[in-house]
PDB file of N, CA and C in Angstrom:
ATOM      1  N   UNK A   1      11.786  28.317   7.695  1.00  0.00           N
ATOM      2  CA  UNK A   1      13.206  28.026   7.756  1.00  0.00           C
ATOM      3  C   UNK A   1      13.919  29.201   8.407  1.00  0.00           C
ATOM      4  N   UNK A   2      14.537  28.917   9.630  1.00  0.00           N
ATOM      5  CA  UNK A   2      15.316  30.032  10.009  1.00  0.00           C
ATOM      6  C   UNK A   2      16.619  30.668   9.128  1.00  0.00           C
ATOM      7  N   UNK A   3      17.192  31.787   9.266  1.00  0.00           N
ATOM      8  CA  UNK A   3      18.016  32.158   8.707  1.00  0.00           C
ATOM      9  C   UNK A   3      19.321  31.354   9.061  1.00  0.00           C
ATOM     10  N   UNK A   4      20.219  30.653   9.903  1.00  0.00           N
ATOM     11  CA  UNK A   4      20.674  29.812   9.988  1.00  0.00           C
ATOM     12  C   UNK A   4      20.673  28.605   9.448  1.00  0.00           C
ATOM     13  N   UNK A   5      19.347  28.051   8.908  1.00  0.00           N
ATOM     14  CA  UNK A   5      19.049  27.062   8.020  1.00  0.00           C
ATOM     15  C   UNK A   5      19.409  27.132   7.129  1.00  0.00           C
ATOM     16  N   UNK A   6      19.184  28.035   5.765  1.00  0.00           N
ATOM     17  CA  UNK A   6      18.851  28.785   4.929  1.00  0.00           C
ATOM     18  C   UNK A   6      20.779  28.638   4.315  1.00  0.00           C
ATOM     19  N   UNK A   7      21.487  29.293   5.376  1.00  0.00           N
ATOM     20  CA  UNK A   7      22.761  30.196   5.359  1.00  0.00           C
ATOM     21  C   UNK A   7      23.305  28.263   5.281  1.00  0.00           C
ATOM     22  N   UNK A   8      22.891  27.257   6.172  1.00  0.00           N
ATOM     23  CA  UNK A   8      23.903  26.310   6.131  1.00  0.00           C
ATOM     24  C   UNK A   8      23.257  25.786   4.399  1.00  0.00           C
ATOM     25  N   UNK A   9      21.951  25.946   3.927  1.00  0.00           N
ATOM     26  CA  UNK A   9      21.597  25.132   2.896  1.00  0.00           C
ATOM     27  C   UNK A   9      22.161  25.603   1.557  1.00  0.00           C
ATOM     28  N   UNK A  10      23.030  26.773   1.889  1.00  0.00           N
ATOM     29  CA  UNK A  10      23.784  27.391   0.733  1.00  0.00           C
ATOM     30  C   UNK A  10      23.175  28.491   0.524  1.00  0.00           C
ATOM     31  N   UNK A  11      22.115  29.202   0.743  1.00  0.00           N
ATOM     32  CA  UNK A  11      21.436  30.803   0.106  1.00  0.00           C
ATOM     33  C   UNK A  11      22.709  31.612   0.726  1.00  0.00           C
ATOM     34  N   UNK A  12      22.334  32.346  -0.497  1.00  0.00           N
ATOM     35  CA  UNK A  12      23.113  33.610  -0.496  1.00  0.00           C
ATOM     36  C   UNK A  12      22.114  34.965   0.102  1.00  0.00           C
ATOM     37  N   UNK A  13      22.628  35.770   0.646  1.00  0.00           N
ATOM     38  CA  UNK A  13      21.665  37.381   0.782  1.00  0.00           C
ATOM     39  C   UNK A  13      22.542  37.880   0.298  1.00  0.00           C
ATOM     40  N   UNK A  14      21.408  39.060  -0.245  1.00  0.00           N
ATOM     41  CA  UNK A  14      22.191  40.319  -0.335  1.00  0.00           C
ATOM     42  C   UNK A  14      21.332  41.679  -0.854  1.00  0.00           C
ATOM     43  N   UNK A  15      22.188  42.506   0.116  1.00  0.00           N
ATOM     44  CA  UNK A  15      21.405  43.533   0.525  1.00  0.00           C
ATOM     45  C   UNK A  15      22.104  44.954  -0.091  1.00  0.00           C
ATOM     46  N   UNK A  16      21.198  45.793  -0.297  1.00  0.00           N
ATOM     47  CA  UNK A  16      22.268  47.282  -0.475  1.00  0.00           C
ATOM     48  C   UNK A  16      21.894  47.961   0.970  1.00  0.00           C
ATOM     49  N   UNK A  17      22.918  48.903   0.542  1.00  0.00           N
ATOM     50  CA  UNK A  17      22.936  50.031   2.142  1.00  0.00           C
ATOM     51  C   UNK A  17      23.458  51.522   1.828  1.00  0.00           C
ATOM     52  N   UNK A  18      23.601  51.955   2.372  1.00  0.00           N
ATOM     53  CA  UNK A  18      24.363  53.279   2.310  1.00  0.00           C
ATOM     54  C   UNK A  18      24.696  53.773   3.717  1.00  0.00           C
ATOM     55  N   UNK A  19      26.033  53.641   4.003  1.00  0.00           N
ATOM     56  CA  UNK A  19      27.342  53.734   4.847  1.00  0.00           C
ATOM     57  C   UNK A  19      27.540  55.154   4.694  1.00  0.00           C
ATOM     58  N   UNK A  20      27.368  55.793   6.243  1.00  0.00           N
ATOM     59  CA  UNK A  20      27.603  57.264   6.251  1.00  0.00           C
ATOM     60  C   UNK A  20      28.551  57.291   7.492  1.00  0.00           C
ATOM     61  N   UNK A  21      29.732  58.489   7.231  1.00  0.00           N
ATOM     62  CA  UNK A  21      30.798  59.139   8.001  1.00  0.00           C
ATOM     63  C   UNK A  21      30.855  60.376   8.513  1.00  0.00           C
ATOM     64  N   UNK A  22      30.986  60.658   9.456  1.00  0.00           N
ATOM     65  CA  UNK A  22      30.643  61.990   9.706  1.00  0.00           C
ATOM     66  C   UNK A  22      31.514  62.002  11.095  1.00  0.00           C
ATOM     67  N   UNK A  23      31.894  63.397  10.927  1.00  0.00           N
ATOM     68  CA  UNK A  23      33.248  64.153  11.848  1.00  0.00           C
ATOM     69  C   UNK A  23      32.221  64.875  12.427  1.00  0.00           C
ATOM     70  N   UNK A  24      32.614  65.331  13.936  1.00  0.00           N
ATOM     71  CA  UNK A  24      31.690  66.609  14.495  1.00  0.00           C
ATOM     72  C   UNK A  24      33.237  66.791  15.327  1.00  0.00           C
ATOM     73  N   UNK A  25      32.597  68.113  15.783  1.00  0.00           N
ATOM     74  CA  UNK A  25      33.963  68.848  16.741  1.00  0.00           C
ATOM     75  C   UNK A  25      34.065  70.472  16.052  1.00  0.00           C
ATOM     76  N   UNK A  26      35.543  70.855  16.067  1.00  0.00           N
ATOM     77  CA  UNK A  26      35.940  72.458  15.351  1.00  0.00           C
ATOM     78  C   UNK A  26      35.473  71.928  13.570  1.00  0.00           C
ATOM     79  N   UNK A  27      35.771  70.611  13.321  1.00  0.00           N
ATOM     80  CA  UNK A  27      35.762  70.747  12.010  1.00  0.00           C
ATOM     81  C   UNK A  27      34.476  69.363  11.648  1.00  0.00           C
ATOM     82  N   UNK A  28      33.664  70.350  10.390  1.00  0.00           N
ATOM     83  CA  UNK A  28      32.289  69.376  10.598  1.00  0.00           C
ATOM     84  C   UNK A  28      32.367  68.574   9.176  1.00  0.00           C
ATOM     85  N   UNK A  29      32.285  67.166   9.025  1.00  0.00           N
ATOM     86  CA  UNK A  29      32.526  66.965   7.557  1.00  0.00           C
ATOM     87  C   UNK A  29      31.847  65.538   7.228  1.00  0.00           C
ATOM     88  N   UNK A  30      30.807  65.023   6.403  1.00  0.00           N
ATOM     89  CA  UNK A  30      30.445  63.816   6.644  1.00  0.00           C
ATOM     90  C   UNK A  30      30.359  63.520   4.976  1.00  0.00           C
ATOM     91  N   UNK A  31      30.397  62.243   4.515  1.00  0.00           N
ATOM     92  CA  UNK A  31      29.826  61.356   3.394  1.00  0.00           C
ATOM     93  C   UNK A  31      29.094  60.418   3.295  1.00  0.00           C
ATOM     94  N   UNK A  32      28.698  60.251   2.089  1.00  0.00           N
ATOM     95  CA  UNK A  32      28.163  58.556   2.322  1.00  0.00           C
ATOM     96  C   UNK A  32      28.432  58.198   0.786  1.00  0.00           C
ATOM     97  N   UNK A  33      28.016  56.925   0.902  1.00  0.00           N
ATOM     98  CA  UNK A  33      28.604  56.064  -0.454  1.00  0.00           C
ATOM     99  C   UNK A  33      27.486  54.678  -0.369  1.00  0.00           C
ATOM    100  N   UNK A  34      27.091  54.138  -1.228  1.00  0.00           N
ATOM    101  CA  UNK A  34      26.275  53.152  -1.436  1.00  0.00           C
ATOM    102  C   UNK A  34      27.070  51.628  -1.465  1.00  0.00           C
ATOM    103  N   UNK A  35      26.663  50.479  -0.772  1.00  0.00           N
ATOM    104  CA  UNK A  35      27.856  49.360  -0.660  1.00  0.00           C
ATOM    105  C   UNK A  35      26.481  48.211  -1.073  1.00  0.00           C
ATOM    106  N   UNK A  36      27.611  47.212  -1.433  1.00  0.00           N
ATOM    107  CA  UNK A  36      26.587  45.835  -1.630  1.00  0.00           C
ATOM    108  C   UNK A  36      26.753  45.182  -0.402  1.00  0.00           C
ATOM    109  N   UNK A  37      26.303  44.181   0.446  1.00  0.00           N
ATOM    110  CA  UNK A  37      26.810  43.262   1.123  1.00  0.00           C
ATOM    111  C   UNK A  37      26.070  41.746   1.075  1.00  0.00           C
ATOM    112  N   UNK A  38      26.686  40.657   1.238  1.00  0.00           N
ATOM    113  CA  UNK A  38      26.799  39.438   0.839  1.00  0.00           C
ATOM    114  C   UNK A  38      26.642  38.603   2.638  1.00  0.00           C
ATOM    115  N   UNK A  39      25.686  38.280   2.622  1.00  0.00           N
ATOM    116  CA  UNK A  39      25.646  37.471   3.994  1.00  0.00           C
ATOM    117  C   UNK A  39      25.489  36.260   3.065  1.00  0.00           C
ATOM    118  N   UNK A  40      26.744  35.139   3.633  1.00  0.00           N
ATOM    119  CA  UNK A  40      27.098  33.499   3.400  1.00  0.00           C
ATOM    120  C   UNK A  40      27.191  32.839   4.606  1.00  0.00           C
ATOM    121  N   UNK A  41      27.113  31.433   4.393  1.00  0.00           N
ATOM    122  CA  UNK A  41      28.267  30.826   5.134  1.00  0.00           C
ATOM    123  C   UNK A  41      29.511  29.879   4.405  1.00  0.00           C
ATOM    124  N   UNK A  42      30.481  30.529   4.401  1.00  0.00           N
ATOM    125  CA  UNK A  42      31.497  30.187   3.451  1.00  0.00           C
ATOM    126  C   UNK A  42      31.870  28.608   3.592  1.00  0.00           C
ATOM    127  N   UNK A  43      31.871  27.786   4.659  1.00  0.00           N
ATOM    128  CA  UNK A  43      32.013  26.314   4.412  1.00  0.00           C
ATOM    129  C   UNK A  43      30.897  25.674   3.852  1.00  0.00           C
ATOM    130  N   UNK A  44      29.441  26.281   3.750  1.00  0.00           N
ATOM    131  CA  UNK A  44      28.492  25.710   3.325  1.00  0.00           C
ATOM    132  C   UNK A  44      28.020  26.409   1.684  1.00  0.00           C
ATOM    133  N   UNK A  45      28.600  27.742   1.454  1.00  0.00           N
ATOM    134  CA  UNK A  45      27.505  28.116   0.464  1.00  0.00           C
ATOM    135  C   UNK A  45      28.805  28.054  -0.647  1.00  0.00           C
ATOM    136  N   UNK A  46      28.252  27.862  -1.984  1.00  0.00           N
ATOM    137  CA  UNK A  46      29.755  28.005  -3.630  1.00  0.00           C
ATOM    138  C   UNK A  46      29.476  29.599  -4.146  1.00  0.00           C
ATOM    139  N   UNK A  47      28.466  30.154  -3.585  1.00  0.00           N
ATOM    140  CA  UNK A  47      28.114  31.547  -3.502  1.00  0.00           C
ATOM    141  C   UNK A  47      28.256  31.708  -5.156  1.00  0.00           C
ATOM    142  N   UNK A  48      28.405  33.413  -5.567  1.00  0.00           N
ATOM    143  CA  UNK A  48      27.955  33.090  -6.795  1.00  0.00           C
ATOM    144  C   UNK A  48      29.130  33.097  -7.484  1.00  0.00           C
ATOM    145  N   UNK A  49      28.922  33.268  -8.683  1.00  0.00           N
ATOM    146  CA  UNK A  49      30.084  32.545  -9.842  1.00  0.00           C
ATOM    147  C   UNK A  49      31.117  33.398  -9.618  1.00  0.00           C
ATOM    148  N   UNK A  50      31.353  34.522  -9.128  1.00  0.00           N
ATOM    149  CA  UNK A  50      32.499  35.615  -9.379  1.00  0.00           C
ATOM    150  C   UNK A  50      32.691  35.767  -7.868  1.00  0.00           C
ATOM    151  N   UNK A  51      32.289  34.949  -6.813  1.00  0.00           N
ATOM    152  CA  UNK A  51      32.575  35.241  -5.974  1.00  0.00           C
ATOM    153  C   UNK A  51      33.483  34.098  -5.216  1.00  0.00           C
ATOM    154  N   UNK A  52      34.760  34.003  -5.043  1.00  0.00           N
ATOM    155  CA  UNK A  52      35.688  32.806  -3.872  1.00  0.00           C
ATOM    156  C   UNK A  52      36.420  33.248  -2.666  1.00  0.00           C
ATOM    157  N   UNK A  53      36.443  31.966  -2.049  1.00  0.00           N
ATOM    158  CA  UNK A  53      36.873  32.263  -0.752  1.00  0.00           C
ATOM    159  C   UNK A  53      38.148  31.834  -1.105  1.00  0.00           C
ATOM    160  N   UNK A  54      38.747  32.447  -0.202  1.00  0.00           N
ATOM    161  CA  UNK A  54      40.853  32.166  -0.308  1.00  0.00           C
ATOM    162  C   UNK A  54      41.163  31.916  -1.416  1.00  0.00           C
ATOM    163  N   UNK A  55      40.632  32.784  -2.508  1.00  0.00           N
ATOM    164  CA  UNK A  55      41.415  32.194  -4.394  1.00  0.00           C
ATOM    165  C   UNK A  55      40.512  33.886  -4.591  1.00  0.00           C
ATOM    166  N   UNK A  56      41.509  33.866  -5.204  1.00  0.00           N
ATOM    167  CA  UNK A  56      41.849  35.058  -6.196  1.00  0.00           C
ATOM    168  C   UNK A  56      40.208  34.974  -7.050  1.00  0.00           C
ATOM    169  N   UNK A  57      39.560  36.294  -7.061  1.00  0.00           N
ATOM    170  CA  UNK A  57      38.315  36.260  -7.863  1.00  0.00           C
ATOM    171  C   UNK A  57      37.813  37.887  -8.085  1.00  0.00           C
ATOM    172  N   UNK A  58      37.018  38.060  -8.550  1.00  0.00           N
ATOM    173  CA  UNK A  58      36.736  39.431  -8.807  1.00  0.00           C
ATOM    174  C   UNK A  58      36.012  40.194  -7.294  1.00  0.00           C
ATOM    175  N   UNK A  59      34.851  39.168  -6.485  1.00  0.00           N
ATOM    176  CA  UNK A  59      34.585  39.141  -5.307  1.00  0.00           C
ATOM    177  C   UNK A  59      35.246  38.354  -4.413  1.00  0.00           C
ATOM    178  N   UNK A  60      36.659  38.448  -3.185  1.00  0.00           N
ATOM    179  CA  UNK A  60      36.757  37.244  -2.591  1.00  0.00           C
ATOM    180  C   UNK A  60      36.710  37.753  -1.034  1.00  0.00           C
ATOM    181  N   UNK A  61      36.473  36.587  -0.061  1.00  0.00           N
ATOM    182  CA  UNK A  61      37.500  36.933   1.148  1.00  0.00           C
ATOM    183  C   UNK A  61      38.374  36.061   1.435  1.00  0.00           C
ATOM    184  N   UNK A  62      39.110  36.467   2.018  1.00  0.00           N
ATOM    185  CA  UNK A  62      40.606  35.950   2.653  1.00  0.00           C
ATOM    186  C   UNK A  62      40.531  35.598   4.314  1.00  0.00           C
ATOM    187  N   UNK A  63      40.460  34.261   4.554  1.00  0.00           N
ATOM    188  CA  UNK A  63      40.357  34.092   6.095  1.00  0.00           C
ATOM    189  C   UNK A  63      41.590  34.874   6.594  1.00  0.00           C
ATOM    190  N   UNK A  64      42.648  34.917   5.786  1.00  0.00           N
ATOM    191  CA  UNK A  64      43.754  35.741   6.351  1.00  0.00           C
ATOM    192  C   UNK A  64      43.394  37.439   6.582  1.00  0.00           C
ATOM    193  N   UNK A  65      42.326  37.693   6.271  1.00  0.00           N
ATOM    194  CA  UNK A  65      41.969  38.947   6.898  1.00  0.00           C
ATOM    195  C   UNK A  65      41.050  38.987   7.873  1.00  0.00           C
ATOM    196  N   UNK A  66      40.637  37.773   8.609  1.00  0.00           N
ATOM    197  CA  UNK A  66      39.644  38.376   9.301  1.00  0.00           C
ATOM    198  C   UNK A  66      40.568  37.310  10.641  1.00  0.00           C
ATOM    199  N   UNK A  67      39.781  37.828  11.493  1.00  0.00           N
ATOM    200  CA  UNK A  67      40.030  36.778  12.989  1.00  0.00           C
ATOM    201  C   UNK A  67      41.334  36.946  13.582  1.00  0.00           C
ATOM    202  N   UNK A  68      42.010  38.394  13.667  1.00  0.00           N
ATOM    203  CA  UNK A  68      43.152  38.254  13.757  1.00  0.00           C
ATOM    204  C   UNK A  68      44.072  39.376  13.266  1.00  0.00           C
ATOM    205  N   UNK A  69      45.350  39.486  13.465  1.00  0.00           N
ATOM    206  CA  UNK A  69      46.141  40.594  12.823  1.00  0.00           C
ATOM    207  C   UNK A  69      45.898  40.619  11.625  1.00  0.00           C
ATOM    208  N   UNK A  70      45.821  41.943  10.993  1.00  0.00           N
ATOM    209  CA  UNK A  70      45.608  42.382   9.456  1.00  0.00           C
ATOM    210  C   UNK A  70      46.521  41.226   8.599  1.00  0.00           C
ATOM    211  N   UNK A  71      46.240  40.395   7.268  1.00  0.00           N
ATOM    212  CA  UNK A  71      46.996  39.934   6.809  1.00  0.00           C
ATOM    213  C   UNK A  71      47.682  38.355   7.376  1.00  0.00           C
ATOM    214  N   UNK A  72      47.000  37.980   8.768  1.00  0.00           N
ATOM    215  CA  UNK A  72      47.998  36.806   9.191  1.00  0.00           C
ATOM    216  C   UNK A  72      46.172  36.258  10.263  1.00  0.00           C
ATOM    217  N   UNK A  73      45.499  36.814   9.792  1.00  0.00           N
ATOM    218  CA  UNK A  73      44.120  36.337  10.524  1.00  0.00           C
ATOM    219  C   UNK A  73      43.971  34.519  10.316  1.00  0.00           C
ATOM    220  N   UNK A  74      43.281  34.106  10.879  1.00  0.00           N
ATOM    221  CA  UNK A  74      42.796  32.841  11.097  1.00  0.00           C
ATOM    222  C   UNK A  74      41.688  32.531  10.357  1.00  0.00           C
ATOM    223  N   UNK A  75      40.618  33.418  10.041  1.00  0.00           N
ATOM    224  CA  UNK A  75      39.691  33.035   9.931  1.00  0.00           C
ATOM    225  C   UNK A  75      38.552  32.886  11.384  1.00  0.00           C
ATOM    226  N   UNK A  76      37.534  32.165  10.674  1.00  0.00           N
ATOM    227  CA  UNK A  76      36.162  31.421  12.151  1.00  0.00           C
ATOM    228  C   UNK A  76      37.061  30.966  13.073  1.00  0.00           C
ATOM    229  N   UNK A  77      37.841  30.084  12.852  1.00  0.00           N
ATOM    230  CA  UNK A  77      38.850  29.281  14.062  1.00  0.00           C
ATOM    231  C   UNK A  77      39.407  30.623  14.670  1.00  0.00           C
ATOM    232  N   UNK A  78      40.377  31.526  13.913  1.00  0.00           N
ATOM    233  CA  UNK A  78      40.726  32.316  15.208  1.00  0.00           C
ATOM    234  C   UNK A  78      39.635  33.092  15.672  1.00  0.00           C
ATOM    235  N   UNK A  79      38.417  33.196  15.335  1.00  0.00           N
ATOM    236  CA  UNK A  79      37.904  34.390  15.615  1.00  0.00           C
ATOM    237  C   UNK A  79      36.981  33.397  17.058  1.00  0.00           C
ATOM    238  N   UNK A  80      37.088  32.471  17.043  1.00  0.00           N
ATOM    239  CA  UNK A  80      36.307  31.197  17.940  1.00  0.00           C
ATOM    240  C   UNK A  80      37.223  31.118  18.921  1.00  0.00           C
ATOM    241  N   UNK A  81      38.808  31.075  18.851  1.00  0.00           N
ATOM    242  CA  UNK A  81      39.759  31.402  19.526  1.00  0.00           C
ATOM    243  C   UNK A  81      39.902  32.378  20.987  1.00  0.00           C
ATOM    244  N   UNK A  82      39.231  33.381  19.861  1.00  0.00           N
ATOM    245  CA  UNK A  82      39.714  34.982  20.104  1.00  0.00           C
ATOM    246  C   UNK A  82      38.604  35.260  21.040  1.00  0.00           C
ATOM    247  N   UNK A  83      37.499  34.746  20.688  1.00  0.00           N
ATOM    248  CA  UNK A  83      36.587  34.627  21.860  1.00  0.00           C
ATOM    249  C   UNK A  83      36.623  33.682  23.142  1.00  0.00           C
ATOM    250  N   UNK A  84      36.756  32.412  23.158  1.00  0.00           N
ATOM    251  CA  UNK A  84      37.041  31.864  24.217  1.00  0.00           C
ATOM    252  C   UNK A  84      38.538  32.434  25.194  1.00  0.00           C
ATOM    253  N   UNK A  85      39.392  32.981  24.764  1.00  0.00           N
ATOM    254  CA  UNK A  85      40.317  33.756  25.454  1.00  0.00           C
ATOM    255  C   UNK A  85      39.627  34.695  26.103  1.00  0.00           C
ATOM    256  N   UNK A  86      38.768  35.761  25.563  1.00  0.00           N
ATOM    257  CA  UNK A  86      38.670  36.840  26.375  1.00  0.00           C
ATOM    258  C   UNK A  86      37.115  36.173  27.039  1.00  0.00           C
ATOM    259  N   UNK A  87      36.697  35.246  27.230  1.00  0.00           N
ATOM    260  CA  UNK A  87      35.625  34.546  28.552  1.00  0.00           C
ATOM    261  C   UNK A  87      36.230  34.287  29.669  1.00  0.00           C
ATOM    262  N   UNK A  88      37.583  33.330  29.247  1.00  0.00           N
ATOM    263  CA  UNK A  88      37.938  32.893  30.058  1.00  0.00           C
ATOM    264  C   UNK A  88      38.993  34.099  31.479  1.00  0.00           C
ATOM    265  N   UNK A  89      39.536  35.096  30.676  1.00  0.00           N
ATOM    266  CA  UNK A  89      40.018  36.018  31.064  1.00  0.00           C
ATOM    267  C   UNK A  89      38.920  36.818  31.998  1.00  0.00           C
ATOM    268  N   UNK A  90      37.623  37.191  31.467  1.00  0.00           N
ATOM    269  CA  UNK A  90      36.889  37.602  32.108  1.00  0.00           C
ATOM    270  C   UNK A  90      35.936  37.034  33.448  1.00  0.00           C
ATOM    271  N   UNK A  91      35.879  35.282  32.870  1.00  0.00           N
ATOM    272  CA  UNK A  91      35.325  35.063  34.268  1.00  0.00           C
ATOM    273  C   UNK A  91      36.381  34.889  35.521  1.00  0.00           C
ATOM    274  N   UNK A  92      37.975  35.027  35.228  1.00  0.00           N
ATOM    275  CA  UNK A  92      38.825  34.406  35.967  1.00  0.00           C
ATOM    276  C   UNK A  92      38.953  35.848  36.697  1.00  0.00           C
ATOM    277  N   UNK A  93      38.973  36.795  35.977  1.00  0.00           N
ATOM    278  CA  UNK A  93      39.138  38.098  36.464  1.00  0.00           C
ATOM    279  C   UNK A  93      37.717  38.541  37.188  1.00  0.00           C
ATOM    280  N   UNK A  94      37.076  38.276  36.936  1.00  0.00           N
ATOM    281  CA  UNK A  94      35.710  38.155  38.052  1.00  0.00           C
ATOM    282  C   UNK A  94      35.557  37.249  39.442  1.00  0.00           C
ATOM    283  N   UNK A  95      36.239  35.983  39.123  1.00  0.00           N
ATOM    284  CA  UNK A  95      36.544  35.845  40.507  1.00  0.00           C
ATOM    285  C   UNK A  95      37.399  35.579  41.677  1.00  0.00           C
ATOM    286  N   UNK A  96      38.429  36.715  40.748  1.00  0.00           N
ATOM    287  CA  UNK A  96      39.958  37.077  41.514  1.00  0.00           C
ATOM    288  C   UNK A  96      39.184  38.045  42.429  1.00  0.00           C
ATOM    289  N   UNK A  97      38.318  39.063  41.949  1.00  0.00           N
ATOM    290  CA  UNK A  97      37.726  40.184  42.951  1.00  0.00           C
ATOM    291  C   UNK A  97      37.043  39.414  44.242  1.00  0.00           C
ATOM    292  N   UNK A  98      36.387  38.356  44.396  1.00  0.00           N
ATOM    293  CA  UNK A  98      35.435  37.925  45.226  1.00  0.00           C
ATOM    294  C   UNK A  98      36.396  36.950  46.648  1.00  0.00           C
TER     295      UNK A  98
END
């Protein structure tokens, strides 16, 4: 089963990591911190019990944060949007040069 399969049949992943920051230049300064992360697909998976999409939960996301200005995002649709704009921009601008 591919991972696309899997993601539409509702599985959840999830993985740990550890996320590191680090400054270089006159001033040298780095951290790290340990994170969970949750690969879904939110129209297909009820994910787990403490976790909702667009409702208030202890784990959630907010399509209004992603795909878009902080807070006023779209979601997949704008982010599907947001891509076909900058193709179309790019192939049109590719063959304005020719």
């Amino acid at each position: 089963m591919s991972l696309s399969d899997a993601l539409r049949s509702g599985d959840v992943f999830h993985t740990r990591a550890c996320v590191i920051h680090s400054r270089r230049g006159n001033v040298r300064h780095s951290f790290r911190y340990l994170t969970d992360y949750l690969l879904l697909a939110p129209a297909y998976a009820a994910g787990p019990a403490l976790f909702s999409r667009n409702r208030f939960n202890l784990l959630s996301v907010c399509d209004r944060d992603h795909g878009g200005v902080r807070k006023v995002g779209e979601g997949r649709r704008g982010r599907v949007q947001g891509l076909k704009k900058r193709v179309c921009r790019a192939s049109t601008a590719s063959r304005s040069r020719f």
